[in-house]
Protein backbone atom coordinates (compact mmCIF):
# COMPACT_ATOMS: atom_id res chain seq x y z
CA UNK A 1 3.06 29.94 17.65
CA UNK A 2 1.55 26.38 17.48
CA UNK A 3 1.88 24.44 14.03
CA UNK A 4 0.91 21.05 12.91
CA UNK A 5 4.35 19.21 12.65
CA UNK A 6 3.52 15.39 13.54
CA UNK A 7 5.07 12.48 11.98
CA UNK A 8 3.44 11.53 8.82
CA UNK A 9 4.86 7.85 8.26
CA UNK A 10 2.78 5.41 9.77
CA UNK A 11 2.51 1.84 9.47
CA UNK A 12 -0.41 1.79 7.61
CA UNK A 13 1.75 3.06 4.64
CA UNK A 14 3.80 -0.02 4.83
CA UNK A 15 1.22 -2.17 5.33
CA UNK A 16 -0.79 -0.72 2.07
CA UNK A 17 2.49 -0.48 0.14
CA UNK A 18 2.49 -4.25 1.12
CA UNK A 19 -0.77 -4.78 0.04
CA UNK A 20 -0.87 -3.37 -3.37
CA UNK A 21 2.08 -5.17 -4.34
CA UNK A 22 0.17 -8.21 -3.72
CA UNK A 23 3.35 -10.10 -2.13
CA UNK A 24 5.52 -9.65 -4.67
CA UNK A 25 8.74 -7.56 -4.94
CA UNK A 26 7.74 -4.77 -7.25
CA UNK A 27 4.17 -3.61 -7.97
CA UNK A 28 2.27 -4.72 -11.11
CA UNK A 29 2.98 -2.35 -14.25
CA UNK A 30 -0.37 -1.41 -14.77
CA UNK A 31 -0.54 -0.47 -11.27
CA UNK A 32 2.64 1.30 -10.95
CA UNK A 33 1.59 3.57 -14.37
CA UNK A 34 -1.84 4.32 -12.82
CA UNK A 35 -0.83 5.80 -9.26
CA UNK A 36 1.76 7.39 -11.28
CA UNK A 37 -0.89 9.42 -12.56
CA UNK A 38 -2.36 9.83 -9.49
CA UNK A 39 -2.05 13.35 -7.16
CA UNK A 40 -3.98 16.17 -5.92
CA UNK A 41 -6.66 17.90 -7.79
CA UNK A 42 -6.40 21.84 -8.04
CA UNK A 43 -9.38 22.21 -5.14
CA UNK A 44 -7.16 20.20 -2.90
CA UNK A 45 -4.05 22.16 -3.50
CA UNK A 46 -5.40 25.44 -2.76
CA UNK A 47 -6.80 23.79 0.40
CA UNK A 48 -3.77 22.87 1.38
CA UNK A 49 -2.24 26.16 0.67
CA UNK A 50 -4.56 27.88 2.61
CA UNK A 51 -4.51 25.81 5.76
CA UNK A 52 -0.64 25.63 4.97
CA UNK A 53 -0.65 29.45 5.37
CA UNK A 54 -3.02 29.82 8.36
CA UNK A 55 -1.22 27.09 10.45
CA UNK A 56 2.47 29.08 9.99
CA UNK A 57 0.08 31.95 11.37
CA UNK A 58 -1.24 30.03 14.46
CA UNK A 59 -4.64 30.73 13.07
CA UNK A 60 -5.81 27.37 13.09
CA UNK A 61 -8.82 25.75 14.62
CA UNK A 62 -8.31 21.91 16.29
CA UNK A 63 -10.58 20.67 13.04
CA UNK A 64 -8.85 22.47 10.32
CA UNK A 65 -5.38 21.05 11.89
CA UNK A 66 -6.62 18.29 12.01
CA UNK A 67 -7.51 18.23 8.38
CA UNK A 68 -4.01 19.89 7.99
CA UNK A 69 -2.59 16.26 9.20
CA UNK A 70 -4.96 14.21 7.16
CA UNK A 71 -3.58 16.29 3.95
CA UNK A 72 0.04 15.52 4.91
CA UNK A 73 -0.60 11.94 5.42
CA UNK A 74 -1.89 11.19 2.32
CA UNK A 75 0.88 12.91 0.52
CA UNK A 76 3.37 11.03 2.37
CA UNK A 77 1.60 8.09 1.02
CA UNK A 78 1.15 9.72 -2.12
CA UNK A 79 4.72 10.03 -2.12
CA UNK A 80 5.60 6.50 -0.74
CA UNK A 81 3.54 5.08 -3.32
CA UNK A 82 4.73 7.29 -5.96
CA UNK A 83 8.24 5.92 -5.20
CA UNK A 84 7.62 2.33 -5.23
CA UNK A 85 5.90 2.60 -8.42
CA UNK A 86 8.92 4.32 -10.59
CA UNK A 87 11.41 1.96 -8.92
CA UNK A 88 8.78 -0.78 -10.15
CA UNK A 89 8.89 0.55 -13.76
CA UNK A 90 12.84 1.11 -13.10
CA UNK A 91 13.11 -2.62 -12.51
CA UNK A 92 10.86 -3.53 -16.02
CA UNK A 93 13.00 -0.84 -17.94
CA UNK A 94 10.31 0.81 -18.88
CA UNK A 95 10.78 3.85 -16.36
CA UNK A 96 14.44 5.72 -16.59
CA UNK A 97 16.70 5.10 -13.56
CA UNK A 98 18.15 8.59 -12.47
C-alpha cells in the first residue's frame, strides 16, 4: 500500500520564518499573538481527515495526494511558525515558558 510520506520541511519555511521576523531575533508581538491565533478551519480538518483516511487505504488519486502533501506542508509551517511565535512571547514574558 502506497501513502504520502514525503518530507515536509523545506527551505521555504526558513526562509518565510526569516522573513516575517523582519531580521530580527524574535518576531514582533503583534505578529507572534496573531499567527497564534491562526490554524485550520473545521472544512479543512475534515478534509484532511478524509484524505488522511483514504491515503492509509491506498485509495488515493495522484491529485488528492498531492493535495494530501500541500495540507502537511502548511501545517509544518503552521507549526514552525506557531513555535517561533510562543518562544517570541516567551522572550517578552508575556507567553509562559514550559
Amino acid at each position: 500500500m502506497a501513502t504520502v510520506q514525503e518530507e515536509t520541511s523545506t527551505p521555504e519555511i526558513d526562509i518565510l520564518t526569516r522573513l516575517l521576523k523582519k531580521g530580527t531575533p524574535t518576531m514582533p508581538s503583534t505578529l507572534a499573538r496573531y499567527l497564534l491565533k491562526t490554524g485550520f478551519g473545521q472544512r479543512d480538518q475534515e478534509r484532511m481527515q478524509e484524505l488522511a483516511t483514504r491515503n492509509q487505504q491506498g485509495s488515493l488519486a495522484p491529485p488528492e495526494k498531492a493535495e494530501l502533501l500541500g495540507y502537511a506542508k502548511a501545517g509544518c509551517l503552521l507549526g514552525v511558525l506557531h513555535s517561533e511565535a510562543r518562544q517570541a512571547l516567551i522572550e517578552e514574558g508575556v507567553f509562559p515558558a514550559r
